[in-house]
C-alpha atoms as a PDB file:
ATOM      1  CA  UNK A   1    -127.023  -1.479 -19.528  1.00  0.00           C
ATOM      2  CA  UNK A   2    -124.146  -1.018 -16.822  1.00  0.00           C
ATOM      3  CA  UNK A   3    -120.285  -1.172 -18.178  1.00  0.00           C
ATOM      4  CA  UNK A   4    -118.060  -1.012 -15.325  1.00  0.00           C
ATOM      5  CA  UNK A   5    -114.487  -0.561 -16.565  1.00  0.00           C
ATOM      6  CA  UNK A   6    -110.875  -1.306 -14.041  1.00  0.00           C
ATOM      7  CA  UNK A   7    -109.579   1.858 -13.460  1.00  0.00           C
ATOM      8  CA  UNK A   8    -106.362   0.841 -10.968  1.00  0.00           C
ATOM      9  CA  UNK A   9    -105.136  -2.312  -9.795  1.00  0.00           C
ATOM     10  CA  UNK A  10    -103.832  -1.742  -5.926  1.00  0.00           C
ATOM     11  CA  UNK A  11    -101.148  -3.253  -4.685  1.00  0.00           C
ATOM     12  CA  UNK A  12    -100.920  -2.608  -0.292  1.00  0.00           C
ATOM     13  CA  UNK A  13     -98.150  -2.455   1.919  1.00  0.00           C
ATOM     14  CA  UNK A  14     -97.420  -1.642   5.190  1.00  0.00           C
ATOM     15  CA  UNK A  15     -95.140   0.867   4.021  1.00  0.00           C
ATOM     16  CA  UNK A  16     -95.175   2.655   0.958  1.00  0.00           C
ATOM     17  CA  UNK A  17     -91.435   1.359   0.530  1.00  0.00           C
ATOM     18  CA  UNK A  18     -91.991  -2.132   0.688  1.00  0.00           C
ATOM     19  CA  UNK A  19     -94.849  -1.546  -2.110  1.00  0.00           C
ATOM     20  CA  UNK A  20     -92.668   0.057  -4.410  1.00  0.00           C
ATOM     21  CA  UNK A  21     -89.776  -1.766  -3.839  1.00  0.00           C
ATOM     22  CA  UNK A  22     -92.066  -5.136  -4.751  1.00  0.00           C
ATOM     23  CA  UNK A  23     -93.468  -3.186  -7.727  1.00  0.00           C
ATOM     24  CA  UNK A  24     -89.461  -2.639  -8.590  1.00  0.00           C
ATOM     25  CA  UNK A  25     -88.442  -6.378  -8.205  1.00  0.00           C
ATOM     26  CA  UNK A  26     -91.557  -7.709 -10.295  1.00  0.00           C
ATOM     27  CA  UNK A  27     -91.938  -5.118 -13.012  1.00  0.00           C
ATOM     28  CA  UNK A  28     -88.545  -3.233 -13.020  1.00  0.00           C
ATOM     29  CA  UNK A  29     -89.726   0.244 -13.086  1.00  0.00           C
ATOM     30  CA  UNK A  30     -90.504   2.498 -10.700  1.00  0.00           C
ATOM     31  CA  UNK A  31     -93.762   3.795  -9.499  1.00  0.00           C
ATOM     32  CA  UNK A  32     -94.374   7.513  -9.625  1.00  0.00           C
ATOM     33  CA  UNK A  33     -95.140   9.752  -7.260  1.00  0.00           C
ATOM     34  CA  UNK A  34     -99.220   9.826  -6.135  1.00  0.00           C
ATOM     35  CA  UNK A  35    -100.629  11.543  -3.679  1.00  0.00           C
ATOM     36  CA  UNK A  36    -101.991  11.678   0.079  1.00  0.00           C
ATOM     37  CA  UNK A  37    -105.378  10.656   1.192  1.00  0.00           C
ATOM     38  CA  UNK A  38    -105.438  12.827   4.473  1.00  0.00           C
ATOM     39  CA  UNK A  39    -108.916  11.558   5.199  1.00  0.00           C
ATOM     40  CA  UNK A  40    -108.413   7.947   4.934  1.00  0.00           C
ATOM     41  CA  UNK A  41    -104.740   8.287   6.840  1.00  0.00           C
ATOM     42  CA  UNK A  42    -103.023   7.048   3.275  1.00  0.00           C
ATOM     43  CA  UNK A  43    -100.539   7.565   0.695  1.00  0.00           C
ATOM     44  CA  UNK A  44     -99.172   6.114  -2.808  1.00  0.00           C
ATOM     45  CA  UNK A  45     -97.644   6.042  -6.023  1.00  0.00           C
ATOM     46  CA  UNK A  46     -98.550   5.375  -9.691  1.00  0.00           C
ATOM     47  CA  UNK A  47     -97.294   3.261 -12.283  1.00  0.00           C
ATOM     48  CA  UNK A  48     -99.432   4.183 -15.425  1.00  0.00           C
ATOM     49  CA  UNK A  49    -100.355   0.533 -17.933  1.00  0.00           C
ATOM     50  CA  UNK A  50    -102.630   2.573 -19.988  1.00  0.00           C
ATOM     51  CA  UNK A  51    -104.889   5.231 -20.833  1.00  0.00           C
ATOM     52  CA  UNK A  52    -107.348   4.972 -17.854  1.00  0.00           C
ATOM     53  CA  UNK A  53    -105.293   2.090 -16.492  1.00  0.00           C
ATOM     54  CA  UNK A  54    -102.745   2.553 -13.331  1.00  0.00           C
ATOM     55  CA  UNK A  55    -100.884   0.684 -10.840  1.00  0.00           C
ATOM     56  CA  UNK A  56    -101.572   1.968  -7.253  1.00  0.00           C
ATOM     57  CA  UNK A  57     -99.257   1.404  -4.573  1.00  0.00           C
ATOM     58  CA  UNK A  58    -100.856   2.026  -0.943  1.00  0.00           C
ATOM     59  CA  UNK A  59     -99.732   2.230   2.117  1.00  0.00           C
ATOM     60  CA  UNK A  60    -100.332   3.569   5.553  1.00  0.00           C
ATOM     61  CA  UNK A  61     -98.886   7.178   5.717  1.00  0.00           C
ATOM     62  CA  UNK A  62     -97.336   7.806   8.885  1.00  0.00           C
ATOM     63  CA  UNK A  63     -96.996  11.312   8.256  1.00  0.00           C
ATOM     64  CA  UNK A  64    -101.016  11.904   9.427  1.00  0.00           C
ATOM     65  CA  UNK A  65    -103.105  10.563  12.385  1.00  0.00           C
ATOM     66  CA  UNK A  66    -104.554   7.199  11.808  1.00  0.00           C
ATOM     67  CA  UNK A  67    -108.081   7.983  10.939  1.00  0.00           C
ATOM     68  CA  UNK A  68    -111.129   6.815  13.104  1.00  0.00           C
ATOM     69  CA  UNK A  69    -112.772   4.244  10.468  1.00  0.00           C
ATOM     70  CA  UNK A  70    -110.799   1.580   9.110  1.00  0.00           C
ATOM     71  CA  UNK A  71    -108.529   2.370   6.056  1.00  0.00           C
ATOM     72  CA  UNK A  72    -109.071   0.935   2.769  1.00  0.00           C
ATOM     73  CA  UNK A  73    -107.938  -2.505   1.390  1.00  0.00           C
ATOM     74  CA  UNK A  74    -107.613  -3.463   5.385  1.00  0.00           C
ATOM     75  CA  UNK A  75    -104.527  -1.792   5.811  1.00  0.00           C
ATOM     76  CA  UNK A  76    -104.928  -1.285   9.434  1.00  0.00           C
ATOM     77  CA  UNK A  77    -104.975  -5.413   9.853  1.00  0.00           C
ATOM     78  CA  UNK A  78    -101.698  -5.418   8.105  1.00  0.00           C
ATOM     79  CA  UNK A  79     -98.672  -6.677  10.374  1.00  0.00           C
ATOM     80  CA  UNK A  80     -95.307  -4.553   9.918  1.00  0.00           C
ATOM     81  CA  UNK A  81     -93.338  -6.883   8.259  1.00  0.00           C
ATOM     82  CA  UNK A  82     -96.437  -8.381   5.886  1.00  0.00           C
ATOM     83  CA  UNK A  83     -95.294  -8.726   1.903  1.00  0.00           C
ATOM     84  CA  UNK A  84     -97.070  -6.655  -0.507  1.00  0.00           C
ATOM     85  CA  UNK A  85    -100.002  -8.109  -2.097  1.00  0.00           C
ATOM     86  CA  UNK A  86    -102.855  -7.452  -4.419  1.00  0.00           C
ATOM     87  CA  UNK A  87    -105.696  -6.043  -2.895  1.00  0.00           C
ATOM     88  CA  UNK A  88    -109.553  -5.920  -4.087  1.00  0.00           C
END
């Protein structure tokens, strides 16, 4: 029998900014600092809601070259001024 179990809930941006500053105006708390995903041309932050359960706030990272396959969550379709929004 499979159990599949939600480990994060992503929330993109075109700028890591914009995500938390969304995750601020909705939740009012701020995300925590994640991590880099050199590979995929990415980076975010964390909001824990549980044991196994986080927020993820992700964004192009502009800090790395912008990888030759497409980013997760389409990122790389995402227009400069686009709102955050849940991703899947």
């Amino acid at each position: 029998m499979f159990h599949a179990f939600l480990d994060h809930i992503a929330i993109v941006a075109p700028t890591l900014e914009a995500g938390c500053a969304h995750v601020r105006a909705a939740l009012g708390v701020e995300p925590q600092a994640g991590g880099e995903h050199e590979r995929m041309g990415t980076h975010n932050r964390l909001l824990r809601l549980g044991e196994s359960l986080y927020l993820e706030v992700i964004a192009p990272n502009p800090a790395v070259r912008r990888p030759p396959r497409p980013r997760w969550f389409a990122l790389d379709t995402l227009a400069p001024d686009a709102p955050p929004r849940l991703a899947a």
